[in-house]
Protein backbone atom coordinates (compact mmCIF):
# COMPACT_ATOMS: atom_id res chain seq x y z
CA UNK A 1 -21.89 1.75 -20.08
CA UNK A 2 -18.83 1.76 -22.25
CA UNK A 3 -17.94 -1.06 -25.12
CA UNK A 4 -14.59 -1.50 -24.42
CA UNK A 5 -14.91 -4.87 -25.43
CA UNK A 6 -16.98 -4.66 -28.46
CA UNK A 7 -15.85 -7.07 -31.16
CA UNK A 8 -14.75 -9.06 -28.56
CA UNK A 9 -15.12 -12.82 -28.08
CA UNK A 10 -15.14 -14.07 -24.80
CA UNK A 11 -15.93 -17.88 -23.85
CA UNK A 12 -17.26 -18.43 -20.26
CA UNK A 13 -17.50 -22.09 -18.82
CA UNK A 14 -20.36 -23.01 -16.23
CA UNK A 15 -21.62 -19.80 -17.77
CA UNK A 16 -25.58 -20.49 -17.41
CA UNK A 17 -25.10 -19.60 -13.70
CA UNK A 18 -23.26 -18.22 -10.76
CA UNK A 19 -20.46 -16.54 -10.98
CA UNK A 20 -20.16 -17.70 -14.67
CA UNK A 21 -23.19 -15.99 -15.65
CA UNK A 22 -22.18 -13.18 -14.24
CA UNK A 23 -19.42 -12.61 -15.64
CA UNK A 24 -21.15 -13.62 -19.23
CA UNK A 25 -23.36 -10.59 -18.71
CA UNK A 26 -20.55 -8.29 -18.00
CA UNK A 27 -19.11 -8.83 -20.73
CA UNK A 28 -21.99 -8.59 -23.08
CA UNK A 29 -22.80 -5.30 -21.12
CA UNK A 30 -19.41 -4.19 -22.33
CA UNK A 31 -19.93 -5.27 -26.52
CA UNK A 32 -18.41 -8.74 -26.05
CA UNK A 33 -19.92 -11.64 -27.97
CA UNK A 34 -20.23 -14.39 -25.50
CA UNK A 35 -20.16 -17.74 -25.96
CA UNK A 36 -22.07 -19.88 -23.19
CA UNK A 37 -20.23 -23.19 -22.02
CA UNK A 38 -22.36 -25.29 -20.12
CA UNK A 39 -23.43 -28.75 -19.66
CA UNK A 40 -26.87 -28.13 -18.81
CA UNK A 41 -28.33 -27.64 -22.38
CA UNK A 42 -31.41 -25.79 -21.56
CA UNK A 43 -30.02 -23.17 -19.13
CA UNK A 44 -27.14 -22.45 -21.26
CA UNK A 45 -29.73 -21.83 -23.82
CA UNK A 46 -31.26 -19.77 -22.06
CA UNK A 47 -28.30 -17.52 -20.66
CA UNK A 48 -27.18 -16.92 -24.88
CA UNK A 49 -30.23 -15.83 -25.45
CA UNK A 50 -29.96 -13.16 -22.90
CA UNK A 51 -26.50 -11.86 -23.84
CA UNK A 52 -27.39 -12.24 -27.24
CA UNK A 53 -24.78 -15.06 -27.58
CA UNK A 54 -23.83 -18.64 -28.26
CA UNK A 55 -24.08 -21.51 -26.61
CA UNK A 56 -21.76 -24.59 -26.29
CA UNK A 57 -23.31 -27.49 -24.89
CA UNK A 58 -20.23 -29.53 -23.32
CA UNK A 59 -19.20 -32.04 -21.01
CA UNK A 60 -16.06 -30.70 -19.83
CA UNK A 61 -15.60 -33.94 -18.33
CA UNK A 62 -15.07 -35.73 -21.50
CA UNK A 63 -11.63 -34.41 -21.67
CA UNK A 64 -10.77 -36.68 -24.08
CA UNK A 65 -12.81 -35.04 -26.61
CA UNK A 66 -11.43 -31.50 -26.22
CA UNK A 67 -7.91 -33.02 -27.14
CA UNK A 68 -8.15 -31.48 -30.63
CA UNK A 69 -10.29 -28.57 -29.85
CA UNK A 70 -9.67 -25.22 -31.33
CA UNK A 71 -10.93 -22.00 -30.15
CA UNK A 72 -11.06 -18.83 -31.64
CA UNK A 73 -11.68 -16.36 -29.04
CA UNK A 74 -10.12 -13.25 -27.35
CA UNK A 75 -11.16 -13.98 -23.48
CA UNK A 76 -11.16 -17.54 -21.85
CA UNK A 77 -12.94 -17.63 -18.63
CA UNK A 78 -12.51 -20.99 -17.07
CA UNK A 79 -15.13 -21.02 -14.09
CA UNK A 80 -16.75 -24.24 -14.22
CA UNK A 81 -16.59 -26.71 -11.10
CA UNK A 82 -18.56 -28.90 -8.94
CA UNK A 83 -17.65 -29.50 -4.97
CA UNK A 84 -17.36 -32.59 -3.03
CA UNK A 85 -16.95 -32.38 0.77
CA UNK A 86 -15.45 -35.36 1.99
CA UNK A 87 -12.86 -37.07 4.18
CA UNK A 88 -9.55 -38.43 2.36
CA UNK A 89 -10.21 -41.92 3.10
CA UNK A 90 -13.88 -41.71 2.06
CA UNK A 91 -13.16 -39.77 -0.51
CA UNK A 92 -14.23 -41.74 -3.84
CA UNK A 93 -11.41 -42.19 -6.18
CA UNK A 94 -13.78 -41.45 -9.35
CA UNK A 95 -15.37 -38.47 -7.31
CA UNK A 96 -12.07 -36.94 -7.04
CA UNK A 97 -10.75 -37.27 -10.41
CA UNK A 98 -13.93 -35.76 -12.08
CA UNK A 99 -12.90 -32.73 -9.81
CA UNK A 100 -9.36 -32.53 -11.08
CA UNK A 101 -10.66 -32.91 -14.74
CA UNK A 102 -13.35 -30.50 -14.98
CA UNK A 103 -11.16 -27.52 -13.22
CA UNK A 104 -7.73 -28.46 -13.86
CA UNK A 105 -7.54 -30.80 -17.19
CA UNK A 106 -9.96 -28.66 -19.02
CA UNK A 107 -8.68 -25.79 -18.14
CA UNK A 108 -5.60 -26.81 -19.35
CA UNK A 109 -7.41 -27.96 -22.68
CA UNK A 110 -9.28 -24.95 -23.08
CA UNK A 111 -6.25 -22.47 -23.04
CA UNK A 112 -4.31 -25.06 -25.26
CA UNK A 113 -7.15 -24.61 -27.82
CA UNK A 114 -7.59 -20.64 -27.40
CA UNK A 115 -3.68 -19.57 -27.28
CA UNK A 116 -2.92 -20.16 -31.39
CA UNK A 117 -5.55 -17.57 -32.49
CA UNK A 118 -4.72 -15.46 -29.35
CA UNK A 119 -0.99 -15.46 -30.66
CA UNK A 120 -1.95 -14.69 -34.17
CA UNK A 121 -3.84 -11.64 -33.11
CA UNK A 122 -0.80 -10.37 -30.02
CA UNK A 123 -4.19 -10.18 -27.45
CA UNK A 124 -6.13 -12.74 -25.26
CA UNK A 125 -7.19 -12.85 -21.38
CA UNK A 126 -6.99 -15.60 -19.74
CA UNK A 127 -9.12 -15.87 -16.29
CA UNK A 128 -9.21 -18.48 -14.41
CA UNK A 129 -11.63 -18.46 -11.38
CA UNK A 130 -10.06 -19.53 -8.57
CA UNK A 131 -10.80 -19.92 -4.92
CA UNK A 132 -9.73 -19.07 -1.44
CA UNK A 133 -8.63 -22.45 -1.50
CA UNK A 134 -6.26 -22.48 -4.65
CA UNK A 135 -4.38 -20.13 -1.81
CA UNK A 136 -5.10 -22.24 1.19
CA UNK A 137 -6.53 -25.81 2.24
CA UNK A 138 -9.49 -26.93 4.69
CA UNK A 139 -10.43 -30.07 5.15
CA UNK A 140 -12.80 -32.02 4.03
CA UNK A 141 -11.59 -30.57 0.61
CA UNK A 142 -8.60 -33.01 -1.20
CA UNK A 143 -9.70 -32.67 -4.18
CA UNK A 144 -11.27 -29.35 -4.86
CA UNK A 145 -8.18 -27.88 -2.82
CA UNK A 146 -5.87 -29.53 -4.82
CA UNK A 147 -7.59 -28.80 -8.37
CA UNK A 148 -7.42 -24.80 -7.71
CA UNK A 149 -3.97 -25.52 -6.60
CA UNK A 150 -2.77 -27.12 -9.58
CA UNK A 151 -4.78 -24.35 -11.40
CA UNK A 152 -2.65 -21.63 -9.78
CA UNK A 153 0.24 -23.20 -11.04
CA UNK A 154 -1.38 -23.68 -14.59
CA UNK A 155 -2.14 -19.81 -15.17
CA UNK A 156 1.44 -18.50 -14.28
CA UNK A 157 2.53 -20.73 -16.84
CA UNK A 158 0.51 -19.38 -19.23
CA UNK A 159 1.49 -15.63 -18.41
CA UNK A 160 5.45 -16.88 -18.53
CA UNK A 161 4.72 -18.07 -21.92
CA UNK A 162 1.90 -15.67 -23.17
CA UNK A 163 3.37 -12.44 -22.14
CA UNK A 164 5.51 -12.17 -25.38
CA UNK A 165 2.05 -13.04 -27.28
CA UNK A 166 0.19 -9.76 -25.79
CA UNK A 167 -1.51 -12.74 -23.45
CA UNK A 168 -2.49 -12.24 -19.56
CA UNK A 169 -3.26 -14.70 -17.20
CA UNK A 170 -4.68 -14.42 -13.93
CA UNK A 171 -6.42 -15.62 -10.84
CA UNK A 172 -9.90 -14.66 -9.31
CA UNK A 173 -9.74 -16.37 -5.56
CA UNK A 174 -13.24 -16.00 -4.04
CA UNK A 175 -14.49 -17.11 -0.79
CA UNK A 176 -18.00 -18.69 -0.26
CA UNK A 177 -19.74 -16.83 -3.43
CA UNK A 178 -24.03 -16.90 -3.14
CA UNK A 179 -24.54 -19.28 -5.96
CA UNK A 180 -26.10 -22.18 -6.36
CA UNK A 181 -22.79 -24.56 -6.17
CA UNK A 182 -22.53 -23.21 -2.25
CA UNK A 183 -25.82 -23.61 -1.31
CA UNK A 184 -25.46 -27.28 -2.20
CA UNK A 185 -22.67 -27.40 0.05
CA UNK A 186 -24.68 -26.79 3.18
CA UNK A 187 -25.88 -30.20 4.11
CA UNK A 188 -22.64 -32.33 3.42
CA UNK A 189 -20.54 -29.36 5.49
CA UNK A 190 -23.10 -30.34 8.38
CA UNK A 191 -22.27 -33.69 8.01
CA UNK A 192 -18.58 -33.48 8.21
CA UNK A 193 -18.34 -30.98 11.02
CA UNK A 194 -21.12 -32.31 12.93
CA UNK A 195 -23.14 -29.64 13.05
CA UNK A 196 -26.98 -28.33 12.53
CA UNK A 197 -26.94 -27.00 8.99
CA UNK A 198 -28.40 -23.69 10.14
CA UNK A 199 -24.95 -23.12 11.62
CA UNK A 200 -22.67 -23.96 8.51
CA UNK A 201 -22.70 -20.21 6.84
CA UNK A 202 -21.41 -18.78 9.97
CA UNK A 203 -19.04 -21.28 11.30
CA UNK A 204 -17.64 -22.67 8.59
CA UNK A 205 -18.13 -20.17 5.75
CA UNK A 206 -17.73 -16.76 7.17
CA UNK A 207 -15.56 -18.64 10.15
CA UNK A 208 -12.45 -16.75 8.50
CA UNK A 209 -13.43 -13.80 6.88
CA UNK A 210 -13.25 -9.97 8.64
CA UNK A 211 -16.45 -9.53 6.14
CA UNK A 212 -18.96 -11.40 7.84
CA UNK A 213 -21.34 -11.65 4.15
CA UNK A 214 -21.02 -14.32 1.18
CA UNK A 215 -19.49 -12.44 -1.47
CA UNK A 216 -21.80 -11.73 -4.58
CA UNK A 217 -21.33 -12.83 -8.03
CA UNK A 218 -21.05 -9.71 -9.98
CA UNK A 219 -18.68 -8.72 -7.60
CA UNK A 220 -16.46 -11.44 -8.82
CA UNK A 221 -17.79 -10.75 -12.34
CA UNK A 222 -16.32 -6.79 -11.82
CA UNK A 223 -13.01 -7.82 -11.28
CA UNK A 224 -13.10 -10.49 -14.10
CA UNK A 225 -14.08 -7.18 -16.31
CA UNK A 226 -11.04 -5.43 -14.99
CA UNK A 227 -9.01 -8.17 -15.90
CA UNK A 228 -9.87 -8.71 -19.30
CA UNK A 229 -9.69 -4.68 -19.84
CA UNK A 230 -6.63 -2.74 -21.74
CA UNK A 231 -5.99 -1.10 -18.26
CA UNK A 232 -4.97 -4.79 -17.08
CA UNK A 233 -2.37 -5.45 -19.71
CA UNK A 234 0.63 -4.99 -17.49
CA UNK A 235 -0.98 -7.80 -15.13
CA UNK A 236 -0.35 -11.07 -15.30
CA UNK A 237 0.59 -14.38 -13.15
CA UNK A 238 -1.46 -12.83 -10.62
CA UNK A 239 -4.14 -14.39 -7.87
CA UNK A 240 -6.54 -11.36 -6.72
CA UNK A 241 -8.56 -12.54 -3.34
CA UNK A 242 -12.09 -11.75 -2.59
CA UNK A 243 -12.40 -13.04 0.10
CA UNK A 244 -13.22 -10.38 2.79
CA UNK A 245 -10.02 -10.66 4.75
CA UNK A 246 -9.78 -14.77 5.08
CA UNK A 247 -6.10 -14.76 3.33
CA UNK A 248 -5.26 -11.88 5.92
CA UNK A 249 -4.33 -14.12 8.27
């Protein structure tokens, strides 16, 4: 393995599991020093530890606080996020803006703290972990469809105004990934649809792909790699699917 990255510092939110911790163990794999941003204390702990890196213990719903926040890193992964699966008009008003600040405000936080020192230095990556659903809707979704949406629109922004700076910014758009914020989806996507839970992964979450699988974190972790590599620095204001042939369509 190669350490294309090495002296490197990448930050990965909701990066003590799933997709996050994937991608925090590429990156390590590849020489970066990795920073661990996570609101569960212990875990995050844990996942440093095994990259032999830092970690950040953070609400990332306390936007508030991250108004003066500075970061001095080369690669911003903003991954964390929660689901809610609900109809509009039961859709709790609180419930939906915690969405929209965890994946859209502190996103926006986090690259307004990381561009300076990315500027200074004419290099950063910024990689936003998308979804499926930051390139189309389903119901049940208003708020989660409507974050990744606003997040789409967030990282072009930054690669209009960071290309100049030796700054990228992209999109990862997954399907249904096998982690932990999925399987918790299961019972409340019964609910909604009205059907047995047993039935959810193939009706509703492989219901649109040609690949009938979940897709697997490292997989979404590879192309985050690819992103934040020298071979990537002509790509920018992009949204790269994997979703196994749901955008197809």
């Amino acid at each position: 393995m190669t350490d294309n990255l090495k002296g490197k510092r990448a930050l990965v939110t909701g990066g003590a599991s799933g997709i996050g911790r994937a991608c925090a163990d590429a990156f390590a794999a590849r020489g970066a020093n990795v920073t661990i941003a996570d609101i569960n204390a212990d875990a995050a702990d844990d996942a440093a530890a095994a990259v032999g890196g830092q970690a950040w213990h953070v609400d990332l719903s306390d936007t508030h606080a991250l108004d003066d926040l500075r970061l001095d890193v080369d690669i911003l992964v903003n991954n964390a996020g929660l689901q809610h699966v609900s109809p509009i008009q039961e859709f709790g008003p609180d419930t939906f803006r915690l969405l929209h600040s965890i994946m859209l405000v502190a996103p926006y936080l986090l690259i307004r703290a990381a561009l300076p020192g990315m500027y200074e230095r004419g290099w950063g990556r910024v990689i936003n972990v998308s979804s499926v659903h930051g390139l189309r809707a389903s119901a049940f979704k208003s708020a989660y469809v409507s974050a990744k949406h606003g997040l789409e629109g967030l990282s072009k922004v930054t690669a209009l105004e960071g290309g100049p700076h030796g700054v990228t910014s992209n999109c990862i758009n997954p399907s249904y990934v096998r982690t932990p914020l999925v399987e918790k989806q299961i019972a409340d996507q019964a609910r909604v649809h009205d059907i047995p839970e047993e039935d959810v992964v193939a009706t509703i979450m492989l219901g649109e792909t040609a690949i009938k699988r979940l897709v697997e974190p490292h997989e979404v972790a590879s192309l985050a790699l690819w992103l934040a590599s020298e071979d990537a620095g002509m790509v920018t204001g992009s949204s790269y699917t994997i979703d196994g042939g749901w955008t197809a369509k």
